[in-house]
Protein backbone atom coordinates (compact mmCIF):
# COMPACT_ATOMS: atom_id res chain seq x y z
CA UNK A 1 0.00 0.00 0.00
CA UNK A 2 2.91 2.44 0.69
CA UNK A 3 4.85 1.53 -2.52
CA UNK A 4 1.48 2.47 -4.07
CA UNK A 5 0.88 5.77 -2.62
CA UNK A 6 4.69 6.64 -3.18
CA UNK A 7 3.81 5.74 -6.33
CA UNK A 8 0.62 8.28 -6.90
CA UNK A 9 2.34 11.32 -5.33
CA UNK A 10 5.37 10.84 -7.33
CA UNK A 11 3.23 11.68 -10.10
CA UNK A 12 2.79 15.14 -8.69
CA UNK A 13 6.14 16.61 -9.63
CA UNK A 14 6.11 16.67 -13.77
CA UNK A 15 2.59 17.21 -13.64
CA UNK A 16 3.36 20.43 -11.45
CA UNK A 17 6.54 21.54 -12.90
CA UNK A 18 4.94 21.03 -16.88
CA UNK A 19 1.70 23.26 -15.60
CA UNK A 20 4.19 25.80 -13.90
CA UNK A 21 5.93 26.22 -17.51
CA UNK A 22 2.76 25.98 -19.42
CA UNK A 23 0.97 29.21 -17.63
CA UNK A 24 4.21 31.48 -17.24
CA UNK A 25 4.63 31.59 -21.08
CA UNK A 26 1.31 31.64 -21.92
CA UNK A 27 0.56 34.75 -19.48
CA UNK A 28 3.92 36.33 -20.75
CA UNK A 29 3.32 35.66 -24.52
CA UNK A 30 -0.05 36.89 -24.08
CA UNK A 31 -0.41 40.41 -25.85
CA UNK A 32 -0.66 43.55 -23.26
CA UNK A 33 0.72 46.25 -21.13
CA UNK A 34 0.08 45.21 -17.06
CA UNK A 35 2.38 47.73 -16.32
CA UNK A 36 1.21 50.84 -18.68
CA UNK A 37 -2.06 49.52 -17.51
CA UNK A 38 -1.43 49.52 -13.46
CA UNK A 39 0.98 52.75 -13.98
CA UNK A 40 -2.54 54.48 -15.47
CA UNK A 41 -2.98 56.36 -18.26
CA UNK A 42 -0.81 59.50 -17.02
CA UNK A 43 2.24 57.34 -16.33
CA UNK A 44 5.97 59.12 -17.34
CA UNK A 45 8.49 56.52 -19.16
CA UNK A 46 10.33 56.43 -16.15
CA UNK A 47 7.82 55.70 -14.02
CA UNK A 48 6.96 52.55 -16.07
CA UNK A 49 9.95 51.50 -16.30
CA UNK A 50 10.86 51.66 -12.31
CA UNK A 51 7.34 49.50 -11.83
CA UNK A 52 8.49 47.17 -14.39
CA UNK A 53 11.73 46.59 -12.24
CA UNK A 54 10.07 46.64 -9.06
CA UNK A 55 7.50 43.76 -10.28
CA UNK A 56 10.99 41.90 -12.06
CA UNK A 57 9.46 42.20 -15.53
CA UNK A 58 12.68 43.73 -17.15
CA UNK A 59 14.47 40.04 -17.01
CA UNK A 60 14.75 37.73 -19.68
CA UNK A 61 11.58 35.58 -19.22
CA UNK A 62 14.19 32.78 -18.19
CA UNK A 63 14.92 34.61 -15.14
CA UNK A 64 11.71 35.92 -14.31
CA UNK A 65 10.16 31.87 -14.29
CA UNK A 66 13.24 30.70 -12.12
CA UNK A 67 12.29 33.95 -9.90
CA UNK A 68 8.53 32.48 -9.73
CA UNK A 69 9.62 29.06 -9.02
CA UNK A 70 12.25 30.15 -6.38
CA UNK A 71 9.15 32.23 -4.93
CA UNK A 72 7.06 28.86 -5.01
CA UNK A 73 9.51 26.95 -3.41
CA UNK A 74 9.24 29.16 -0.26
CA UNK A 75 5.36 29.95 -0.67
CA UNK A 76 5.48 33.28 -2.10
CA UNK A 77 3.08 33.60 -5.51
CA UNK A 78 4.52 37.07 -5.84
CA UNK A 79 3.26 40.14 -6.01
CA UNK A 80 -0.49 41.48 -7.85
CA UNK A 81 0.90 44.69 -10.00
CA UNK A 82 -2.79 45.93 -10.11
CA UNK A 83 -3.55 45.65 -5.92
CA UNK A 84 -0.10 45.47 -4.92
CA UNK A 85 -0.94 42.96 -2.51
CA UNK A 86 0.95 39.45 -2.41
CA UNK A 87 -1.16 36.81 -4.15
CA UNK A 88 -0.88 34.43 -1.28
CA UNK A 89 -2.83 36.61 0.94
CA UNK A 90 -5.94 37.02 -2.19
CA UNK A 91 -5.84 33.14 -2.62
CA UNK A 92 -6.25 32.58 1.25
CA UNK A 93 -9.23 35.18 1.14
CA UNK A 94 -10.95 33.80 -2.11
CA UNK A 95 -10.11 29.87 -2.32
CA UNK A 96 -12.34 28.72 0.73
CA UNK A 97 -15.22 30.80 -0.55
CA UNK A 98 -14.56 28.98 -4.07
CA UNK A 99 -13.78 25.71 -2.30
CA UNK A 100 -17.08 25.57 0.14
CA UNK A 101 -18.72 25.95 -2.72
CA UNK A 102 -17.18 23.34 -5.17
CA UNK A 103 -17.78 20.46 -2.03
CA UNK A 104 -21.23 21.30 -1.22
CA UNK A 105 -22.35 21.21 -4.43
CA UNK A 106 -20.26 17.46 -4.73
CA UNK A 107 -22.10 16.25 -2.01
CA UNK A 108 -25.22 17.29 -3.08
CA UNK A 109 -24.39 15.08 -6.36
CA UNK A 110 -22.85 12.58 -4.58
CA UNK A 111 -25.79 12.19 -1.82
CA UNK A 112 -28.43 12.19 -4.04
CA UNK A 113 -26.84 10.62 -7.34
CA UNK A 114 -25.71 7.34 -6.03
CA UNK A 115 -28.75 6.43 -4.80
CA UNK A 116 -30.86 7.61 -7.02
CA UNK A 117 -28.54 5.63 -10.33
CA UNK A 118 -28.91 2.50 -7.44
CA UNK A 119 -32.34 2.97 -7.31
CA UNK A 120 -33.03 3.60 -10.86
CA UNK A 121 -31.15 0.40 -11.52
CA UNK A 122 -33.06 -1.87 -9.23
CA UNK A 123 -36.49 -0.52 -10.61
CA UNK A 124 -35.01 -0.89 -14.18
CA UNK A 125 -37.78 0.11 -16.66
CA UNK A 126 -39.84 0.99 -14.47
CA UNK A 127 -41.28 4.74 -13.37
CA UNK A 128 -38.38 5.61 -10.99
CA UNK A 129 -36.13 4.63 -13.88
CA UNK A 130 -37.93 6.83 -16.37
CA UNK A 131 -37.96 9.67 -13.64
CA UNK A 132 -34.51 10.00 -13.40
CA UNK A 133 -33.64 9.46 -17.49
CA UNK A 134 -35.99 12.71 -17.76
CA UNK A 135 -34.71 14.73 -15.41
CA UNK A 136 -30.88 13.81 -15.36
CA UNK A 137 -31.19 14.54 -19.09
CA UNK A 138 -32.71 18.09 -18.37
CA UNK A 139 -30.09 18.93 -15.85
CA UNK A 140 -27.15 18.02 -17.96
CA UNK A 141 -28.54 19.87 -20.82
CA UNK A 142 -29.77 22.98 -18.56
CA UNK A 143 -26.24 25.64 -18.38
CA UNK A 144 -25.64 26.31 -15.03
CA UNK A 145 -25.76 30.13 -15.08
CA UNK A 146 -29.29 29.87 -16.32
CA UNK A 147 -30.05 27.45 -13.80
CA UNK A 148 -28.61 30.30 -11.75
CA UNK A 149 -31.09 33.07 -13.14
CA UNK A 150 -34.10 30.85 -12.60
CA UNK A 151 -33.44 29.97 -8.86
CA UNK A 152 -32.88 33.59 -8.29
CA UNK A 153 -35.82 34.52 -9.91
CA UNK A 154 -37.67 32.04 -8.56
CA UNK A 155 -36.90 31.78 -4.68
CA UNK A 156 -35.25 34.68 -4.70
CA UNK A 157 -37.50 37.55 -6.35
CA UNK A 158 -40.86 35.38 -6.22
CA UNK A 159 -40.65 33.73 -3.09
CA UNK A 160 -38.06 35.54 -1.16
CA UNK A 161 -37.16 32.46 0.57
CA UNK A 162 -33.41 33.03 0.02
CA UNK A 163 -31.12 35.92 -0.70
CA UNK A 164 -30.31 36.81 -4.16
CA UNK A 165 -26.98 36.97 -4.13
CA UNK A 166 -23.32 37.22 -2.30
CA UNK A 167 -21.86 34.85 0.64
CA UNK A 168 -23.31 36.89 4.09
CA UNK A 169 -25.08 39.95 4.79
CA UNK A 170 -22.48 42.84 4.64
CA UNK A 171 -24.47 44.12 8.15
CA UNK A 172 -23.79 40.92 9.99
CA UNK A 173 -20.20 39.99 11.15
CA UNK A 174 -19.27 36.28 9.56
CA UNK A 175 -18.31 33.83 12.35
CA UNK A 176 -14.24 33.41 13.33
CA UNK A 177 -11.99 32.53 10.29
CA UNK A 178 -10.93 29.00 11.30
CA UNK A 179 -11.00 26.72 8.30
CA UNK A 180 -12.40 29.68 6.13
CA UNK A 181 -15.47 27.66 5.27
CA UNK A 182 -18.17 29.88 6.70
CA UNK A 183 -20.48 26.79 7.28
CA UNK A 184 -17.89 24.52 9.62
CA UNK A 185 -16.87 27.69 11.01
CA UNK A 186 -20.53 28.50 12.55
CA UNK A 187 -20.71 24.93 13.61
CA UNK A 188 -17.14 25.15 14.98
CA UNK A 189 -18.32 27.99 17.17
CA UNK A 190 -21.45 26.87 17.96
CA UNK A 191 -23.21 29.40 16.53
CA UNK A 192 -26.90 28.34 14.75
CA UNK A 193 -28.08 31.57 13.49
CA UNK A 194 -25.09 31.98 11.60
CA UNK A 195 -24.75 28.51 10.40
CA UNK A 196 -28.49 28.83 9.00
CA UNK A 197 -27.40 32.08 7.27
CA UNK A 198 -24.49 31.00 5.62
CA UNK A 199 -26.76 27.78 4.37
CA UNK A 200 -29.18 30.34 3.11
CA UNK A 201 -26.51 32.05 1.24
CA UNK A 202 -24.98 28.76 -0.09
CA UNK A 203 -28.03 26.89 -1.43
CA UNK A 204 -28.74 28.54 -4.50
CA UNK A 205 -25.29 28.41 -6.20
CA UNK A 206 -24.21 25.35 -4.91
CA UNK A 207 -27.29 23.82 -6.50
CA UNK A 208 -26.85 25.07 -9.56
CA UNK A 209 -23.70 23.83 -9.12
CA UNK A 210 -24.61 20.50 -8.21
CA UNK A 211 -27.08 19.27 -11.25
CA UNK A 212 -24.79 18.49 -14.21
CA UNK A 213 -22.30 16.03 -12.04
CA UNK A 214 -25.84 14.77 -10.38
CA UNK A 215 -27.24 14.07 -13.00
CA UNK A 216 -23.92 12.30 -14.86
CA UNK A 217 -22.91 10.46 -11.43
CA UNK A 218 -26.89 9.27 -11.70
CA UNK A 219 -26.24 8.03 -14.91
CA UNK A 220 -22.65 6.24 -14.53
CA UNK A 221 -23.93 4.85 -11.06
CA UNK A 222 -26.99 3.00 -12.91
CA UNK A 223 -25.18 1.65 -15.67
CA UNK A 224 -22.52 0.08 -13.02
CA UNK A 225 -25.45 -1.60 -10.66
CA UNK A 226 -26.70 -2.60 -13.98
CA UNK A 227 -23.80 -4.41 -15.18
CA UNK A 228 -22.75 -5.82 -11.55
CA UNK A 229 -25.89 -7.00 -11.10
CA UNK A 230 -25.27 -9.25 -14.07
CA UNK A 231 -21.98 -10.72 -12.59
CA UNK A 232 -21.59 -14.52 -11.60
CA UNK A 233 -21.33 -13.70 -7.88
CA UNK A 234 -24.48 -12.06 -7.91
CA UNK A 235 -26.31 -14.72 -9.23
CA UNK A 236 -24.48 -17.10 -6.87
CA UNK A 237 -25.57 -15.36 -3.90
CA UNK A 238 -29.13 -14.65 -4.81
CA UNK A 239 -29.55 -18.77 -5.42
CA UNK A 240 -27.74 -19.32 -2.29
CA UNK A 241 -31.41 -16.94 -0.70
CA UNK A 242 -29.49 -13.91 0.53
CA UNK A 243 -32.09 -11.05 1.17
CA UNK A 244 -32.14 -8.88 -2.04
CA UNK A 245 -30.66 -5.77 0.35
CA UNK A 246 -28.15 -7.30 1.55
CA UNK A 247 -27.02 -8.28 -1.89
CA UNK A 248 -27.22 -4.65 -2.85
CA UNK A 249 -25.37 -3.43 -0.29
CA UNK A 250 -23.00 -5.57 0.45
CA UNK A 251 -22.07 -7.00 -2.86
CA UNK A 252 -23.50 -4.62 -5.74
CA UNK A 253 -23.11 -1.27 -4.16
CA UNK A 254 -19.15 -1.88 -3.26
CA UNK A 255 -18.61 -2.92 -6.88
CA UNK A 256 -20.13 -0.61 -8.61
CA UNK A 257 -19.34 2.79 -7.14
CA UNK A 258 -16.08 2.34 -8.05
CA UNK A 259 -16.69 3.99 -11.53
CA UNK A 260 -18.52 6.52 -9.99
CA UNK A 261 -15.08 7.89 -8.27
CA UNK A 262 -13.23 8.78 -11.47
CA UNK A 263 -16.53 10.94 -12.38
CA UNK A 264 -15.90 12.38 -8.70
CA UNK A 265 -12.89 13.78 -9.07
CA UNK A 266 -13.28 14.94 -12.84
CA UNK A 267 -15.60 16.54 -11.61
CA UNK A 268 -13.93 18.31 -9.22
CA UNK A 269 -11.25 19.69 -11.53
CA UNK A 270 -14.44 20.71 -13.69
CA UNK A 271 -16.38 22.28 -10.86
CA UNK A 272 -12.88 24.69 -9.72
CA UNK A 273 -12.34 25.48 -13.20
CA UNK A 274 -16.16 26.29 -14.30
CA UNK A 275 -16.90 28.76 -11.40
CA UNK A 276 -16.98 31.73 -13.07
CA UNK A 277 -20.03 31.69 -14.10
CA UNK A 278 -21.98 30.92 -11.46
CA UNK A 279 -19.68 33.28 -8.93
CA UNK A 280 -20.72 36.06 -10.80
CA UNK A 281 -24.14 34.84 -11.28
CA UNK A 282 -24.60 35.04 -7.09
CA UNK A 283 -21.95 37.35 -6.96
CA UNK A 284 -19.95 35.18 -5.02
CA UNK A 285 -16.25 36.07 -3.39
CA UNK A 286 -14.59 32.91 -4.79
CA UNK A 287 -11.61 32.64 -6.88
CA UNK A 288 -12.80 32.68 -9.78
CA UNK A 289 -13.79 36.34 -9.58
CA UNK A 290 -10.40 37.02 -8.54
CA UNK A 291 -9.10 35.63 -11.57
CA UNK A 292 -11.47 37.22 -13.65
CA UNK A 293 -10.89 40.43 -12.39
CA UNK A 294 -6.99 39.92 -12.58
CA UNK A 295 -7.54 38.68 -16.54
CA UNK A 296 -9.59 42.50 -17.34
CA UNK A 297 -6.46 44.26 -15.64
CA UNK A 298 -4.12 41.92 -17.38
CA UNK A 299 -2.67 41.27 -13.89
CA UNK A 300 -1.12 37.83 -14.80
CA UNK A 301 0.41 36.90 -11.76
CA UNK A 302 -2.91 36.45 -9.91
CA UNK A 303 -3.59 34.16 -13.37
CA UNK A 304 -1.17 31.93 -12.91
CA UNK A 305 -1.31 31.09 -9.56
CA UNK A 306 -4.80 30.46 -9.56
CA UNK A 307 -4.24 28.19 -12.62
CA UNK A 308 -1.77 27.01 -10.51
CA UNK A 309 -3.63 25.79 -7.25
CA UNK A 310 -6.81 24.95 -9.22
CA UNK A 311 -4.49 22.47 -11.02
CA UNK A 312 -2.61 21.26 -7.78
CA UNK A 313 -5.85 20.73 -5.77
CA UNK A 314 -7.34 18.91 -9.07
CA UNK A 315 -4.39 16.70 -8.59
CA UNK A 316 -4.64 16.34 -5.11
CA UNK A 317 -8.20 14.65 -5.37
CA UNK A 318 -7.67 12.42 -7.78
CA UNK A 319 -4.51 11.25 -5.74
CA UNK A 320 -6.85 10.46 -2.92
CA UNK A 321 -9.88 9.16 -5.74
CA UNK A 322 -6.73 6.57 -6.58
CA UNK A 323 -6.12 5.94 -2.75
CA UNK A 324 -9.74 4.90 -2.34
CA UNK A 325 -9.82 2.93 -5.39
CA UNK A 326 -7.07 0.85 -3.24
CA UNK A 327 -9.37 0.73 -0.75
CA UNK A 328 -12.46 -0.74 -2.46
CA UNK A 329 -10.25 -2.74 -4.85
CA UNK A 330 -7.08 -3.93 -3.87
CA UNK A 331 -5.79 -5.63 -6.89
CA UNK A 332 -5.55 -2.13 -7.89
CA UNK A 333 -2.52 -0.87 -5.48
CA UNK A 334 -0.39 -3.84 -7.71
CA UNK A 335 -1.22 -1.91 -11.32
């Protein structure tokens, strides 16, 4: 099992050092001024050219990527040359709002979608089965930030059940930054009202979110019970008179969710990189404002290094998605 993990992680490195590479030249080769641009409109020659040496962008782009990665190496994403604030300190501020949203809306897919694809295939061709073909195919054909515009419109403006946009109300004081996840946070300090706030805040995004992967995770979990439930051992047990749930559940369910973890973590990597639209949608503080900002003000430093932790954490998960295949199978850890 070690030799296995040491195996995983050491997959890590090239992945990380190729993305480093690919997003410095892209963001240098890309056409622009970010320092004209952040030195305004009214800037001297001189006084562009002391920002441009103050930010490192007079070096050879050779020396300004081994000045990144030296920077990496010790933590430091450099500097933004539009807020003039280090990037480390915007990432910690924006990531958890990003990354609170990206898991709730996973385990709304992952609650409701494996059960539902392991009840659709149990009651195959039946009306649960035909339910969720209908609406699994309207969800995954339904883009997100109209999703977005109907649930606002609809609980939002209609019903005022929830709040239209944003993360917390800008009169109330958010609970104490622990893990930066404003839900655990509330919980963490015991505090209910603010808990049920921050859910209130959270629902609408992270279920529009949460319907494409839902609906896909549905699909792949279904077509897995399907074909497990076909298997030799199956059959075995149910002539040997096991009860049909414990066949499920012990035998089926085990089996077949297996190739509904690769769809997990995919997902993942698809739900940190497809934020945009749905942060701006709610108007929520995540990172992929951040980086959209940072694009408009051809701030590419901010760019990168949100490119650059979107891609680590996408690796990260599907490091751990390989560790639990190990778990559930373990002729894998020998592959």
């Amino acid at each position: 099992m070690l030799r296995f993990i040491f195996r995983r992680i050491l997959l890590i490195l090239p992945v990380l050092f190729g993305l480093t590479v690919i997003m410095f030249v892209i963001a240098r080769v890309l056409p622009g001024d970010p320092v004209g641009l952040a030195a305004g409109p009214n800037a001297t020659r001189e006084e562009i050219e002391a920002l441009a040496r103050e930010f490192g962008l007079d070096q050879p782009i050779l020396g300004q990527y081994w000045t990144y990665v030296s920077g990496l190496a010790q933590g430091d994403f450099g500097t933004s040359i539009f807020t003039r604030r280090p990037v480390a300190d915007d990432l910690a501020a924006y990531l958890p709002a990003t990354l609170e949203l990206v898991f709730s809306a996973l385990l709304i897919a992952i609650v409701v979608g494996i059960p539902a694809g392991l009840m659709a295939a149990i009651w195959r061709n039946r009306w649960p089965d035909y339910l969720s073909n209908i609406l699994s195919v309207a969800a995954i054909s339904m883009p997100r930030f109209f999703l977005g515009l109907l649930l606002q419109l609809c609980f939002a403006m209609w019903l005022m059940w929830l709040p239209l946009g944003g993360r917390f109300p800008i009169i109330l004081e958010p609970p104490p930054g622990v893990t930066g996840f404003y839900t655990i946070d509330a919980l963490l300090a015991g505090d209910m009202e603010s808990f049920q706030t921050a859910c209130r805040y959270l629902a609408m995004p992270a279920i529009a979110m949460s319907l494409s992967p839902l609906a896909t995770i549905l699909r792949m979990m279904r077509a897995a019970t399907i074909e497990v439930m076909q298997q030799d051992y199956v059959t075995t047990a149910r002539a040997l008179g096991l009860s049909p749930r414990l066949i499920v559940f012990k035998y089926v369910l085990r089996n077949a969710i297996s190739s509904s973890l690769t769809l997990i973590g995919l997902y993942f990597g698809w739900l940190l990189g497809g934020t945009v639209l749905v942060e701006t949608v709610f108007d929520w503080p995540g990172v992929g404002l951040y980086a959209t900002s940072a694009i408009v003000a051809q701030d590419f430093m901010p760019v990168v290094s949100v490119a650059l932790v979107i891609g680590a954490l996408f690796i990260s998960v599907n490091i751990v998605i390989d560790l639990l295949y190990g778990v559930i199978n373990p002729k894998v850890r020998y592959q």
